[in-house]
C-alpha atoms as a PDB file:
ATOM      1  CA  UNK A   1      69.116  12.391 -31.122  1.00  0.00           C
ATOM      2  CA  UNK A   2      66.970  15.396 -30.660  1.00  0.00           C
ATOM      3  CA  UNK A   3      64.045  14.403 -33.509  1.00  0.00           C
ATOM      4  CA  UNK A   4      64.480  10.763 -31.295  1.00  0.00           C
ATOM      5  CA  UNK A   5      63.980  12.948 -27.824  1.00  0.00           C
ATOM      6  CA  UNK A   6      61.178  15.224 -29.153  1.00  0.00           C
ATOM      7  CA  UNK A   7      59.155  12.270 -30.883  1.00  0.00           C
ATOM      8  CA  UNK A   8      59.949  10.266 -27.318  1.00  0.00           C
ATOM      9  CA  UNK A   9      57.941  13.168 -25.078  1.00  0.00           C
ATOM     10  CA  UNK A  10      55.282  13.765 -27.642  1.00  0.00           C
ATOM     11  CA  UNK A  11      54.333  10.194 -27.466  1.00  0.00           C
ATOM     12  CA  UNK A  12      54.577   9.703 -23.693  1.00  0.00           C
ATOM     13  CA  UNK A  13      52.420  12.838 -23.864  1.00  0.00           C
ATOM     14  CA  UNK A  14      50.069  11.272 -26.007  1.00  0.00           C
ATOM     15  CA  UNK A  15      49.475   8.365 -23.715  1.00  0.00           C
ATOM     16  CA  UNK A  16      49.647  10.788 -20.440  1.00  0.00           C
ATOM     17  CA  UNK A  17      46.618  12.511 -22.158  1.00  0.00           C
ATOM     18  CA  UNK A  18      44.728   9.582 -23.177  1.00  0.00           C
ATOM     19  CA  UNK A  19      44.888   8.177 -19.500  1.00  0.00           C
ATOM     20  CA  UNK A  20      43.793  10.690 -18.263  1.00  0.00           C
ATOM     21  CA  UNK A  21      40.420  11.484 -20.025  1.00  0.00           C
ATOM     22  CA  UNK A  22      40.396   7.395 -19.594  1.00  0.00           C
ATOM     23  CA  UNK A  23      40.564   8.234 -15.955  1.00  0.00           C
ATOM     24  CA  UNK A  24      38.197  11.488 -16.095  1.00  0.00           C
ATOM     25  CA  UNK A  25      35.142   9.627 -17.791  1.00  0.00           C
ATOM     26  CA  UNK A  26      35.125   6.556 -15.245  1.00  0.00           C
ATOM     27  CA  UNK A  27      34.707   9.488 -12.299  1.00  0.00           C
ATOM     28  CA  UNK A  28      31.860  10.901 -14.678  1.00  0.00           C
ATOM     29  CA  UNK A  29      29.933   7.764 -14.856  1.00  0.00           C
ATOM     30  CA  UNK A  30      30.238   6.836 -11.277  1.00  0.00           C
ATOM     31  CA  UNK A  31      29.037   9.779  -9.874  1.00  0.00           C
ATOM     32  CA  UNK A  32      25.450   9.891 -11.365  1.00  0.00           C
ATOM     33  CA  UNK A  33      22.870   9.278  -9.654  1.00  0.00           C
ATOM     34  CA  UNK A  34      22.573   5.269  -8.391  1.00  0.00           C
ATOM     35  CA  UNK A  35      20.149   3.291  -9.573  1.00  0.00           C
ATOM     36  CA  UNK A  36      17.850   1.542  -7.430  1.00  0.00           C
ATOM     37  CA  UNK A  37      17.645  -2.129  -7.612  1.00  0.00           C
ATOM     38  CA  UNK A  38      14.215  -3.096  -8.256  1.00  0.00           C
ATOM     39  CA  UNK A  39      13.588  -5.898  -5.593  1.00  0.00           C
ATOM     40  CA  UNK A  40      14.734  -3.176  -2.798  1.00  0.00           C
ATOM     41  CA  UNK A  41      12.584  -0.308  -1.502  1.00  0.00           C
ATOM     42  CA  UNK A  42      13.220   3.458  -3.094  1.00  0.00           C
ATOM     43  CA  UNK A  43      12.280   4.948   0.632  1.00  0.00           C
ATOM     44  CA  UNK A  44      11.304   3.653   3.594  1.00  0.00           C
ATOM     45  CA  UNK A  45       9.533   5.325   6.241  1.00  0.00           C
ATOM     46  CA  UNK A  46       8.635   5.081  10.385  1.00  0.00           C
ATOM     47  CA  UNK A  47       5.220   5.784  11.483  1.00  0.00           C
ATOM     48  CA  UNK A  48       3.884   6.923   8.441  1.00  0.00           C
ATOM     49  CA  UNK A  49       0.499   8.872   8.157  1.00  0.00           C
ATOM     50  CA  UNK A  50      -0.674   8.943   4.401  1.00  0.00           C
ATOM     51  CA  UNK A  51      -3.947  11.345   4.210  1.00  0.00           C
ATOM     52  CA  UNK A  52      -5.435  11.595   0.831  1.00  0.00           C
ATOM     53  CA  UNK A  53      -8.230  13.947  -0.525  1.00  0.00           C
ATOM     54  CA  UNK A  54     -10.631  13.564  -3.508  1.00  0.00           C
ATOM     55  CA  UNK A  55     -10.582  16.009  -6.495  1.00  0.00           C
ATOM     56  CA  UNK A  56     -13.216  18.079  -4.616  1.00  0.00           C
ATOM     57  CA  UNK A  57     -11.198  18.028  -1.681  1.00  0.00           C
ATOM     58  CA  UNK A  58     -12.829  16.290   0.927  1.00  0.00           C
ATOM     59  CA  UNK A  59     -10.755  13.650   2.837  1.00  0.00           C
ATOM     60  CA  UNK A  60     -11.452  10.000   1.306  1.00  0.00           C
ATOM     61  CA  UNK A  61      -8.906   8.244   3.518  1.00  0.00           C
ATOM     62  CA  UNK A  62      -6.492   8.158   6.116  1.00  0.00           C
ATOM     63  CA  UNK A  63      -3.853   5.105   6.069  1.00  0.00           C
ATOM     64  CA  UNK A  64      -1.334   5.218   9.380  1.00  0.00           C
ATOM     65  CA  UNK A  65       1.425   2.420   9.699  1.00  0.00           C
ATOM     66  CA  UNK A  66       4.109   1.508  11.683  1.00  0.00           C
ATOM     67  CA  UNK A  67       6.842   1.124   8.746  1.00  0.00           C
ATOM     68  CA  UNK A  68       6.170   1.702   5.043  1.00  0.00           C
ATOM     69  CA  UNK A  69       8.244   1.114   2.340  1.00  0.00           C
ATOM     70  CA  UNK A  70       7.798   2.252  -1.106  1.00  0.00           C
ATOM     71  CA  UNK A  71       8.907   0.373  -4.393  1.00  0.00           C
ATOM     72  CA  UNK A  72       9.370   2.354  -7.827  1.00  0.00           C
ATOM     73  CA  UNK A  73       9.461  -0.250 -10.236  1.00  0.00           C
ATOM     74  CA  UNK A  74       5.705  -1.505  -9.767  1.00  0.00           C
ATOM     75  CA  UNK A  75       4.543   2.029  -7.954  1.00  0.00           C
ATOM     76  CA  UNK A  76       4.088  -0.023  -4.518  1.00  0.00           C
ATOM     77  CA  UNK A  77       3.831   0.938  -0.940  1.00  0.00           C
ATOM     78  CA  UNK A  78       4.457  -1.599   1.691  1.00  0.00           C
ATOM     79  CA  UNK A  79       2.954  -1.256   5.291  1.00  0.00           C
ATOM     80  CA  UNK A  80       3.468  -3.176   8.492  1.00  0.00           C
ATOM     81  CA  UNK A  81       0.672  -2.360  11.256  1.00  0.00           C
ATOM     82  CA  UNK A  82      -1.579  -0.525   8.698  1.00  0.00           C
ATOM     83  CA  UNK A  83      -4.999   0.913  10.072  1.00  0.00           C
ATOM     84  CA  UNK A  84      -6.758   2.538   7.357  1.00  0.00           C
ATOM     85  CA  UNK A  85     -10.033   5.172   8.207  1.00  0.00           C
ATOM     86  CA  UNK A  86     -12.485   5.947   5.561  1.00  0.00           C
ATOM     87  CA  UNK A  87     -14.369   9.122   5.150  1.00  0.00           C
ATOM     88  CA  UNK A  88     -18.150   9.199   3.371  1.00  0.00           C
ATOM     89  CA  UNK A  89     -18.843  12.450   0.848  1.00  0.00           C
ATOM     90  CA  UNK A  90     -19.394  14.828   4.104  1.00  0.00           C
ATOM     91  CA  UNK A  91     -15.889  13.461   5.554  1.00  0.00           C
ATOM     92  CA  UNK A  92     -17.171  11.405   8.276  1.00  0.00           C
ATOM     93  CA  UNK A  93     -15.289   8.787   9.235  1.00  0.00           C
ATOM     94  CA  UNK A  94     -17.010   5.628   8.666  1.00  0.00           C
ATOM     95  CA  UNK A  95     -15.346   2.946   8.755  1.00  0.00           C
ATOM     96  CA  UNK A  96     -11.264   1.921  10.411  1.00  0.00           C
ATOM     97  CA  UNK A  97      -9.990  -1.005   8.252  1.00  0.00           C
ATOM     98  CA  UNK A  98      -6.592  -3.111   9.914  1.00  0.00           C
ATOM     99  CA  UNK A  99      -4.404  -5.888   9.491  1.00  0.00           C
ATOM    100  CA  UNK A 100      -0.734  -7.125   9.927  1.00  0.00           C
ATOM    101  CA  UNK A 101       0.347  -5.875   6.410  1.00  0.00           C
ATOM    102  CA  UNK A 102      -0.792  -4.468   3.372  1.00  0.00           C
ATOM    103  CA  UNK A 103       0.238  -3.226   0.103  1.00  0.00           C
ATOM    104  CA  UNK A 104      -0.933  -0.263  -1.573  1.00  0.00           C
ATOM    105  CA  UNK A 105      -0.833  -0.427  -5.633  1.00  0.00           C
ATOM    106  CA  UNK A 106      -0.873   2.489  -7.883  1.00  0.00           C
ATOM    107  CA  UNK A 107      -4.659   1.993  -8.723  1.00  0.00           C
ATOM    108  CA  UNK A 108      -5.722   2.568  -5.095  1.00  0.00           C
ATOM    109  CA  UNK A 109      -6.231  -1.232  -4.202  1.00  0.00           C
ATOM    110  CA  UNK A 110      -5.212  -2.093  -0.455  1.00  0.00           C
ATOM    111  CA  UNK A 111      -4.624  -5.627  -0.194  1.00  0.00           C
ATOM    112  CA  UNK A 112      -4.504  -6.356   3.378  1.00  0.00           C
ATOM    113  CA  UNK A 113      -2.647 -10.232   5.000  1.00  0.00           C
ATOM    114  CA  UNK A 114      -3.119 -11.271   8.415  1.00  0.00           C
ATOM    115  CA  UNK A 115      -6.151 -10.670  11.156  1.00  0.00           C
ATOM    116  CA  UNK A 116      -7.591  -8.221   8.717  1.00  0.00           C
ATOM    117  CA  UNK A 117     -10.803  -6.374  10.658  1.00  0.00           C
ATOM    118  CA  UNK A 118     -13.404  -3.944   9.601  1.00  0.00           C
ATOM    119  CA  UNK A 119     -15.113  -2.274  11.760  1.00  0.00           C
ATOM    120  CA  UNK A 120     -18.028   0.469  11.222  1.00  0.00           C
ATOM    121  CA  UNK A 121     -17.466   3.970  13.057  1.00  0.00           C
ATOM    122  CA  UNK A 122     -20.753   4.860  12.851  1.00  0.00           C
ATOM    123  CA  UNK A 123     -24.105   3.924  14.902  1.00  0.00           C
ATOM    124  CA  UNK A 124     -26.536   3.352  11.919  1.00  0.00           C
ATOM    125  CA  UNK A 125     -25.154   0.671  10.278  1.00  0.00           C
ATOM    126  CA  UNK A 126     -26.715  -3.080  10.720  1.00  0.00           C
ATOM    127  CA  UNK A 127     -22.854  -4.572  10.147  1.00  0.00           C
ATOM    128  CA  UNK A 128     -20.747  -3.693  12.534  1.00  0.00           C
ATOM    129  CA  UNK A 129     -17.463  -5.516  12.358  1.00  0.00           C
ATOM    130  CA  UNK A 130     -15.761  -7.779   9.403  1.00  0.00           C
ATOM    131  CA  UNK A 131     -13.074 -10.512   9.998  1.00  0.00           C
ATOM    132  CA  UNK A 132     -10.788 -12.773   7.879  1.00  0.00           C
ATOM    133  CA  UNK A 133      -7.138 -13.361   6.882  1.00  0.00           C
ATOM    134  CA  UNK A 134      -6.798 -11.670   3.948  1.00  0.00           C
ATOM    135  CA  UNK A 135      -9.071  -9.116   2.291  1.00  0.00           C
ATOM    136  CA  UNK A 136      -8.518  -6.414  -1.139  1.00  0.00           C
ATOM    137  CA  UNK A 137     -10.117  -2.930  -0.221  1.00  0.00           C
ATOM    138  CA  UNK A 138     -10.382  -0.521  -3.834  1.00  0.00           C
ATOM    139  CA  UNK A 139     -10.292   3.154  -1.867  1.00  0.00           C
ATOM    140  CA  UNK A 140     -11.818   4.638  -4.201  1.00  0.00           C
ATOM    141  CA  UNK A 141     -15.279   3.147  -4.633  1.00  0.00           C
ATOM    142  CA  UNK A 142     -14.622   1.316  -1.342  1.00  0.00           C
ATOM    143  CA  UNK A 143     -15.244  -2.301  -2.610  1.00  0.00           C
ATOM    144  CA  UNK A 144     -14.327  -5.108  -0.358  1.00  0.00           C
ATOM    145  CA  UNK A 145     -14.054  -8.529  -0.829  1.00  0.00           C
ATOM    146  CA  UNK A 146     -11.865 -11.655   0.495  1.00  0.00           C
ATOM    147  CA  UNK A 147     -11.714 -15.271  -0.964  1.00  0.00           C
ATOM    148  CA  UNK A 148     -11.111 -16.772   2.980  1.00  0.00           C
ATOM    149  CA  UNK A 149     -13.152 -17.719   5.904  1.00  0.00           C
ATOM    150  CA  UNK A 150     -15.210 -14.264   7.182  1.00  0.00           C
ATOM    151  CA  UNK A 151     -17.330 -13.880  10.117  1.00  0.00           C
ATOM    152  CA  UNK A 152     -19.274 -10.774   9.986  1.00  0.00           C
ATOM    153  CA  UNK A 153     -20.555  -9.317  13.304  1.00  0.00           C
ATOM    154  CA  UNK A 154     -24.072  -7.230  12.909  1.00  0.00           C
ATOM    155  CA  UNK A 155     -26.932  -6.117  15.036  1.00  0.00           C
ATOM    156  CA  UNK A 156     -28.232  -9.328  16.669  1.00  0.00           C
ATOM    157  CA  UNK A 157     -26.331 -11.586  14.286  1.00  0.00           C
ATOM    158  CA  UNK A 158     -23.704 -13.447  13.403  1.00  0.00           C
ATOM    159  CA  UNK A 159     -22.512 -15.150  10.147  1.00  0.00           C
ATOM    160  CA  UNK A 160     -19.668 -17.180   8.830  1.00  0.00           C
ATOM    161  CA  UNK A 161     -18.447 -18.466   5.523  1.00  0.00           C
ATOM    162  CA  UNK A 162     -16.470 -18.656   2.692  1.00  0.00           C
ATOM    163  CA  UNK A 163     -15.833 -15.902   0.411  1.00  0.00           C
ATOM    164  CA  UNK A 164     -17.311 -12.156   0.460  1.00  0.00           C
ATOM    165  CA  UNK A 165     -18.017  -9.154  -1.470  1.00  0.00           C
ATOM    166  CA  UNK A 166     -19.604  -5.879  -0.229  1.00  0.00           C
ATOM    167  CA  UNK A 167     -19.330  -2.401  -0.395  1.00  0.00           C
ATOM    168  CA  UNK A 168     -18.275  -0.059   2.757  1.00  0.00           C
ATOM    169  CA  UNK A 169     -19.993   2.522   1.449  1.00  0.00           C
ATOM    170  CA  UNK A 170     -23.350   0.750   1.049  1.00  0.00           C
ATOM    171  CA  UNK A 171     -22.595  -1.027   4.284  1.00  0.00           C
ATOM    172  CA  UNK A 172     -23.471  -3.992   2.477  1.00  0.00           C
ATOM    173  CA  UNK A 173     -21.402  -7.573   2.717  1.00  0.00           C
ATOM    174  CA  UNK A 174     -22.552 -10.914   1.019  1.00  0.00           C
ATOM    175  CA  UNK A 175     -21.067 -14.340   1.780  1.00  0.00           C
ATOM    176  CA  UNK A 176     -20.727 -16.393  -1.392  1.00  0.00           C
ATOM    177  CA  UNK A 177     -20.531 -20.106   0.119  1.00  0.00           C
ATOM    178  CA  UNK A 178     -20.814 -22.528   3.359  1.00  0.00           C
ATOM    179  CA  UNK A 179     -22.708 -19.567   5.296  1.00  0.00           C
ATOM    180  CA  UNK A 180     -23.875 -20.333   8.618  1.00  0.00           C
ATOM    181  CA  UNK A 181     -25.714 -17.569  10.259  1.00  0.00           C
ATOM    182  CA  UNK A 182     -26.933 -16.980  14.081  1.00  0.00           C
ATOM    183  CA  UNK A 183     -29.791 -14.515  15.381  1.00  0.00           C
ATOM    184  CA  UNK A 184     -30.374 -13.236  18.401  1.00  0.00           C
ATOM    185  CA  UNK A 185     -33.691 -12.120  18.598  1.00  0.00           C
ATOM    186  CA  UNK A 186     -34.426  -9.301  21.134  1.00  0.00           C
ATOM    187  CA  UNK A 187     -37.746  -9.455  23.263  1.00  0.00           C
ATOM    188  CA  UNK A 188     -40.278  -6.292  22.904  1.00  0.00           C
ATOM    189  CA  UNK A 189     -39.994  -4.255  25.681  1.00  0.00           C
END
C-alpha cells in the first residue's frame, strides 16, 4: 500500500506542477505590452502645437489644433480646429492655412475638410486670401491644390471656379475650370 501511496502523490504532484506553469505562462502573455487596435488612435492629444524645422534648421511650419489624434498603423495625425503657419527660407511667416479638420500623412501632405482658408501674412503678395471646402497642402514644397469650388481674394480682384493648383511659396494660384473673375480698377490719384 505504500508503492500505491508514493505513486498516488508523485502523480498528483505531477499534475500540481503542470498547472501551475499552465497557470504561470497565461500571466506571462497577458502582461505584455497591449496591442493597439488599428482603427483606434495610439495617443491623443489637447491643444496641440506641432513646430517643425528643416534640415538646416530654420522653422518650415507651425500646425496648432484643438485635439489631435495620432494613428500608428498608417503613420496619421488627426486634427480638429487645425491652423497651420508657414515660414519662407528666412523664417518669416507667410502664410496661416485653416479649416475644420485635417489629416497629416507621413509624407508631409495636410489634407484639410471644411471652410478651408488661406490667407497671406505678408504685404507683397497680389493674392491675399484662398477659400474652398476641401484643399491638400504638401509642407514641404508648399503645393496647394483643391478639386472644389475656390474663390480667391487678391489686390483689386476677385475670382471663382472650379478646381486649383498653386504654390504658397510662389504666391501663385490657377483655377482650372468655370472661372469667373471681377476687377476693381482703382482711379490714378
Amino acid at each position: 500500500m505504500s508503492n500505491v501511496k508514493r505513486w498516488l502523490t508523485l502523480l498528483l504532484a505531477l499534475i500540481a506542477l503542470v498547472l501551475i506553469g499552465l497557470n504561470l505562462t497565461d500571466r506571462q502573455a497577458s502582461t505584455g505590452p497591449a496591442e493597439v487596435p488599428s482603427n483606434d488612435p495610439a495617443y491623443t492629444m489637447q491643444k496641440n502645437i506641432t513646430v517643425v524645422y528643416d534640415p538646416t534648421g530654420k522653422l518650415s511650419y507651425k500646425l496648432v489644433a484643438e485635439s489631435a489624434e495620432h494613428y500608428n498603423a498608417d503613420q496619421s495625425s488627426r486634427f480638429t480646429l487645425p491652423v497651420a503657419t508657414m515660414f519662407n527660407e528666412l523664417g518669416v511667416a507667410t502664410w496661416s492655412v485653416r479649416s475644420d479638420r485635417a489629416t497629416l500623412t507621413k509624407d508631409r501632405m495636410l489634407y484639410l475638410y471644411g471652410h478651408v482658408e488661406v490667407n497671406s501674412l505678408t504685404t507683397d503678395s497680389q493674392l491675399e486670401r484662398i477659400k474652398t471646402d476641401n484643399a491638400q497642402v504638401n509642407l514641404i514644397t508648399q503645393d496647394v491644390s483643391s478639386d472644389d469650388e475656390v474663390t480667391l481674394y487678391g489686390t483689386n480682384f476677385t475670382s471663382n471656379g472650379l478646381k486649383m493648383r498653386g504654390n504658397l511659396r510662389s504666391k501663385t494660384a490657377e483655377l482650372i475650370d468655370k472661372v469667373k473673375s471681377y476687377y476693381e480698377i482703382q482711379p490714378k490719384q
